[in-house]
Protein backbone atom coordinates (compact mmCIF):
# COMPACT_ATOMS: atom_id res chain seq x y z
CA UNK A 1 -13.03 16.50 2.35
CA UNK A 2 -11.71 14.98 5.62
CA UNK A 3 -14.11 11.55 5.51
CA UNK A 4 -13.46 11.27 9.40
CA UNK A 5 -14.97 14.86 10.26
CA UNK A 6 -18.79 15.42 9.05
CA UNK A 7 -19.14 17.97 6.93
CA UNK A 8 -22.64 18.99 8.59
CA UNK A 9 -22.08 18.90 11.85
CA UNK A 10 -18.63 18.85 12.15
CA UNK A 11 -18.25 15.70 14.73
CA UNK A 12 -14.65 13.86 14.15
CA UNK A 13 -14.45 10.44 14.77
CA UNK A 14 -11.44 7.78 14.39
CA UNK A 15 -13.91 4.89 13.53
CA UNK A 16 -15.48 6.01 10.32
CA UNK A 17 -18.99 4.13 10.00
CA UNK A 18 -19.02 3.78 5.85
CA UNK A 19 -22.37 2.72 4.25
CA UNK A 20 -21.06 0.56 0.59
CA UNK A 21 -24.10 -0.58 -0.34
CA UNK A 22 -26.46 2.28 -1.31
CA UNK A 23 -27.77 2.46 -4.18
CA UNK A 24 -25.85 6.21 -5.09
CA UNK A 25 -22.53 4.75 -3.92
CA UNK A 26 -20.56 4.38 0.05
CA UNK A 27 -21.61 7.11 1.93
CA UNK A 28 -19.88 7.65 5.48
CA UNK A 29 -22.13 7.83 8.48
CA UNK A 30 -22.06 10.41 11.26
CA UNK A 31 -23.05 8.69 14.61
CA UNK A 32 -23.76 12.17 16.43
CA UNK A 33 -25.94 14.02 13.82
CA UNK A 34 -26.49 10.74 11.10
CA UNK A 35 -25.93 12.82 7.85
CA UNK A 36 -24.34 10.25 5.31
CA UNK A 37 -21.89 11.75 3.55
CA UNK A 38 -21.16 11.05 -0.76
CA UNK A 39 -17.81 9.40 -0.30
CA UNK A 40 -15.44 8.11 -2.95
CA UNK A 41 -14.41 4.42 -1.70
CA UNK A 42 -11.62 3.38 -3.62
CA UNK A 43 -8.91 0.32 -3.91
CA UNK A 44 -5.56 0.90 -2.29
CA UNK A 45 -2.74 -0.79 -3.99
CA UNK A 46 0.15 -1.36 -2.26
CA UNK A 47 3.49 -2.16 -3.63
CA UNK A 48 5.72 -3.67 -0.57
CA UNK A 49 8.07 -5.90 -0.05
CA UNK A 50 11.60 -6.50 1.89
CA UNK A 51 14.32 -3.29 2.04
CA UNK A 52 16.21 -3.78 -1.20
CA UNK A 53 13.68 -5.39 -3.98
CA UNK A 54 13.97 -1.93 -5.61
CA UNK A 55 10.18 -0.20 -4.19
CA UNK A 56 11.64 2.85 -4.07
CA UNK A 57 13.30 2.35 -7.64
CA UNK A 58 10.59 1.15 -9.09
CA UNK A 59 8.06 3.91 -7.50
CA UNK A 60 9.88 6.53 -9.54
CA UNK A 61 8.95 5.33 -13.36
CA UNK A 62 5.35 3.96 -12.10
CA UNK A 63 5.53 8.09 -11.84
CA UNK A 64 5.96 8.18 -15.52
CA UNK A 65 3.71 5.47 -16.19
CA UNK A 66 0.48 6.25 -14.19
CA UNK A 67 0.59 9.67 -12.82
CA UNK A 68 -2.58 10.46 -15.38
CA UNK A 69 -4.81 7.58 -13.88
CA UNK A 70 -3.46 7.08 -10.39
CA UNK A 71 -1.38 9.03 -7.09
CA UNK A 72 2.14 7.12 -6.50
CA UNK A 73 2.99 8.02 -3.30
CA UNK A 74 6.23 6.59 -0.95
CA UNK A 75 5.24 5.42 2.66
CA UNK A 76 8.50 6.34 4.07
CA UNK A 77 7.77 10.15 3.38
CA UNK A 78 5.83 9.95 6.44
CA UNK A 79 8.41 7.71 8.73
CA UNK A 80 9.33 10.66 10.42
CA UNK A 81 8.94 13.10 14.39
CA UNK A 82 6.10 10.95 16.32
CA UNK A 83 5.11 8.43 13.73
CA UNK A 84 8.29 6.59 13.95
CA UNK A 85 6.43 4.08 16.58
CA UNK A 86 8.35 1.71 17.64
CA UNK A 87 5.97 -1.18 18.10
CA UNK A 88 5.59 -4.09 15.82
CA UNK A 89 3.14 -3.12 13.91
CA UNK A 90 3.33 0.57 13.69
CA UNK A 91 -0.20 1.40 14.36
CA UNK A 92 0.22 5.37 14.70
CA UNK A 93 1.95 5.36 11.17
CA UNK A 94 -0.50 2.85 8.92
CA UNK A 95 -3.18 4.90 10.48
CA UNK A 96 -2.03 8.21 9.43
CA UNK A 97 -1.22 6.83 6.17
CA UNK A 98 -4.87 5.05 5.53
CA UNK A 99 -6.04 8.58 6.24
CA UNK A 100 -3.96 10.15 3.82
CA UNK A 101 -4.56 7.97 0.96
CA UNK A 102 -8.74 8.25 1.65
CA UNK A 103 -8.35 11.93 1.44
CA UNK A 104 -6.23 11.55 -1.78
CA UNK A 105 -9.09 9.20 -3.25
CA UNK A 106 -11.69 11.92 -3.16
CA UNK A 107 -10.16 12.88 -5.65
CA UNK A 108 -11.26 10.44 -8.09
CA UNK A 109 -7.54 8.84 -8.61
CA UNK A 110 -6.76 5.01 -6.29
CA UNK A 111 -3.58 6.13 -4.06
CA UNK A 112 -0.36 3.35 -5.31
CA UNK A 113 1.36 2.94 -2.23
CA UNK A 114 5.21 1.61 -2.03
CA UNK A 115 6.39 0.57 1.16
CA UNK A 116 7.13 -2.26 3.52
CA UNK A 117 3.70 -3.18 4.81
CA UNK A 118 1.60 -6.60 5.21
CA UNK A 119 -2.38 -7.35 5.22
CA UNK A 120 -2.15 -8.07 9.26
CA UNK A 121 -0.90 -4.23 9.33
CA UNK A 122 -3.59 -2.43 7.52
CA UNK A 123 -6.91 -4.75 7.19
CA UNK A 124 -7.78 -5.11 11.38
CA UNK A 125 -7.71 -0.69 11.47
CA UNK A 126 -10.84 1.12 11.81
CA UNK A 127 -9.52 3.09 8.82
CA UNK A 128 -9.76 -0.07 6.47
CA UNK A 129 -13.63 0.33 5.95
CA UNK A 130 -12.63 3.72 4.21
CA UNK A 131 -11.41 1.79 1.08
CA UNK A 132 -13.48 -0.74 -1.10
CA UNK A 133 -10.10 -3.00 -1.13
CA UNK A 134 -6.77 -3.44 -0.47
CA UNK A 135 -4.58 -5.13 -2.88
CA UNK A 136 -0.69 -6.28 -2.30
CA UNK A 137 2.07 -7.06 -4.65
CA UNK A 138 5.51 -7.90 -3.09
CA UNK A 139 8.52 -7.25 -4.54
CA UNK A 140 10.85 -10.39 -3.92
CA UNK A 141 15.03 -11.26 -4.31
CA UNK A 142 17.06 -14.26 -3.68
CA UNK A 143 18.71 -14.39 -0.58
CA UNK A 144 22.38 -13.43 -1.69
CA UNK A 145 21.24 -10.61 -3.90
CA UNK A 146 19.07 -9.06 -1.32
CA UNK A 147 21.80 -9.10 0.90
CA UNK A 148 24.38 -7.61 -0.86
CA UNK A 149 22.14 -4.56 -2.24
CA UNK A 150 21.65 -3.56 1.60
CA UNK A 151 25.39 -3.92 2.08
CA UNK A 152 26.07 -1.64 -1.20
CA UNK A 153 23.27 1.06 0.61
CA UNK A 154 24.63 4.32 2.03
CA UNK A 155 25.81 4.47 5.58
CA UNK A 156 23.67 6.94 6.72
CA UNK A 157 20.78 3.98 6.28
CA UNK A 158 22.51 1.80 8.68
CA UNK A 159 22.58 -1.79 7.47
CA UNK A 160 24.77 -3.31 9.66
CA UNK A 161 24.82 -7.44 9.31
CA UNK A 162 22.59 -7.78 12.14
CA UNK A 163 20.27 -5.93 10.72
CA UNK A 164 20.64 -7.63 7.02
CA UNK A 165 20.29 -11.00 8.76
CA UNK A 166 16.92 -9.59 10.02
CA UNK A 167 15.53 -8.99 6.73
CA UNK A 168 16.48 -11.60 5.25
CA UNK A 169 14.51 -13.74 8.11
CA UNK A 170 11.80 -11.30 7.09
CA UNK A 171 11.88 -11.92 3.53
CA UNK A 172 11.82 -15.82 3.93
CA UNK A 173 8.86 -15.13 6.00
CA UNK A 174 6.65 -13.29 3.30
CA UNK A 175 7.68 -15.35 0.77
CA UNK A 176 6.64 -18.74 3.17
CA UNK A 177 3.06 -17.00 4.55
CA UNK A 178 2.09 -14.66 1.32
CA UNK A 179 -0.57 -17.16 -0.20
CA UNK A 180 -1.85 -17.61 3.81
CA UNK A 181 -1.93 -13.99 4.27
CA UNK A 182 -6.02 -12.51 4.31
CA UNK A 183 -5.86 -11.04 1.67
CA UNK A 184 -2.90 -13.03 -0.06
CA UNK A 185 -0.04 -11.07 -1.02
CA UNK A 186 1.43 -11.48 -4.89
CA UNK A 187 5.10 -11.97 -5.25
CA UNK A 188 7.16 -10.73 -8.36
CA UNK A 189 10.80 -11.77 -7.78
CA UNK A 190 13.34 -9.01 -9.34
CA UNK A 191 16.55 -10.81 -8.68
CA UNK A 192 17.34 -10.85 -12.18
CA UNK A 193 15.12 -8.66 -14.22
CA UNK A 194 16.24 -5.13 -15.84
CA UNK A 195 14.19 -2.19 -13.37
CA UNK A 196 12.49 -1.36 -16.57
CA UNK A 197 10.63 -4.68 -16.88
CA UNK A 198 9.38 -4.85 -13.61
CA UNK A 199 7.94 -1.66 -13.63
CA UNK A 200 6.19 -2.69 -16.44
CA UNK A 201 4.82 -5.20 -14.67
CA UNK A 202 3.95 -3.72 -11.77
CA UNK A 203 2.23 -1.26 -13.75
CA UNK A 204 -0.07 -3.56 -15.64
CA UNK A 205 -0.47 -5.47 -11.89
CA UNK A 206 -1.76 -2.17 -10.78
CA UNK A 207 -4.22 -1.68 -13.31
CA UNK A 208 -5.48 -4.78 -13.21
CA UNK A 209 -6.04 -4.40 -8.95
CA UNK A 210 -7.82 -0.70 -9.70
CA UNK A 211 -9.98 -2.15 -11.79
CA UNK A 212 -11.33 -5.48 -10.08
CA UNK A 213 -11.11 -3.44 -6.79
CA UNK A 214 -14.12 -0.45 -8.32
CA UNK A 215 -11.70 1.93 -9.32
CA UNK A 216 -13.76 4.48 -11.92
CA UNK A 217 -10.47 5.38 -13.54
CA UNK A 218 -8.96 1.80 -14.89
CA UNK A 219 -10.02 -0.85 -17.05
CA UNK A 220 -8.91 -4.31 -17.23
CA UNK A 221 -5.56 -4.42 -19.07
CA UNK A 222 -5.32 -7.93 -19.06
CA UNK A 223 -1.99 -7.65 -17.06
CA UNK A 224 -0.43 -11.01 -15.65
CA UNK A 225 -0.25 -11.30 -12.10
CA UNK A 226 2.78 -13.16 -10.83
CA UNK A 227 4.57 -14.86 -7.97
CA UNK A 228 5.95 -12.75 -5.94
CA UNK A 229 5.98 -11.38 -2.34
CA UNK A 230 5.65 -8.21 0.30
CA UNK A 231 7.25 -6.72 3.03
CA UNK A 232 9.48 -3.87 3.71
CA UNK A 233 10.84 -0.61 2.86
């Protein structure tokens, strides 16, 4: 089930060489033996954004909104031990997490991802060409709001104003570069908006991605897909 180990031969490799375009579906390729491998080669849909647009909140009744169709899954489950790298981009833990979600899609059901995370993060890894697309939607605040809803956060999360100033120079950043971003990144803002309403719409954003992106489990819902922006967790 592991698409980086072949199942024949039992070679591993951390460049998986995926085959989209035969005519039975993507197949990955082993470079030692060449047995091509049936492989399920869905969208991931990732719901990011700056720390305090409400991911986390928001995660929770996509749970009771898609868990029959789709796997919701938090990306700071794994920011824990050795994947807490410490360089920019966090190679170590997008990696592991691009792994996880391809495993998760052979089971028929597109992994929704919510966590801080832009395109330049995921789309230059090896593990990228496991996934038919990657679609973003970023959850976005106005500045004041954003700030105090890290200042009202528990102190065991540490948001010092330092560290608030930070993400708020992150935030302005998505919101300037999402559009320029390969692929771009929506932006929904929730500055004023009840939790319930933009899960709804996050939900029907989702459904939407699965199904443009090859997804066998959603149709088009018409869903609306609106300004907004990504970024962190």
């Amino acid at each position: 089930m592991n698409p980086l180990i072949c199942p024949d031969c039992g070679d591993f490799t951390d460049r998986p060489d995926v085959d989209a375009a035969g005519p039975s579906g993507a197949v990955v390729c082993c470079a030692r033996c060449g047995h091509r491998a049936p492989f399920q080669r869905l969208p991931l849909l990732c719901v990011t954004g700056p720390s305090g647009t409400g991911k986390s909140t928001v995660a929770r009744l996509l749970l009771e909104r898609l868990s029959a169709e789709f796997v919701v899954l938090e990306q700071d489950l794994l920011w824990t031990g050795g994947l807490r790298d410490s360089s920019t981009e966090h190679p170590q833990f997008r990696t592991t997490w691009l792994r996880t979600a391809a495993m998760i899609h052979q089971n028929g059901r597109p992994v929704v991802l919510c966590g801080t995370v832009v395109p330049p993060e995921l789309e230059g890894l090896p593990e990228r060409a496991l996934f038919s697309e990657i679609r973003y939607l970023g959850l976005m605040c106005e500045p004041d709001v954003l700030a105090a809803r890290l200042r009202n956060r528990p102190a065991w999360r540490e948001w010092d104003e330092p560290r608030i100033a930070e993400m708020l120079d992150y935030a302005r950043w998505v919101e300037e570069t999402a559009h320029e971003m390969d692929p771009p990144v929506d932006l929904l803002d929730t500055t004023r908006v009840p939790v319930e309403h933009t899960a709804e719409e996050v939900a029907r954003w989702v459904e939407r991605a699965a199904a443009r992106g090859g997804s066998r489990t959603a149709e088009g819902t018409g869903a609306a897909e609106t300004a907004a922006d990504p970024a962190s967790g």
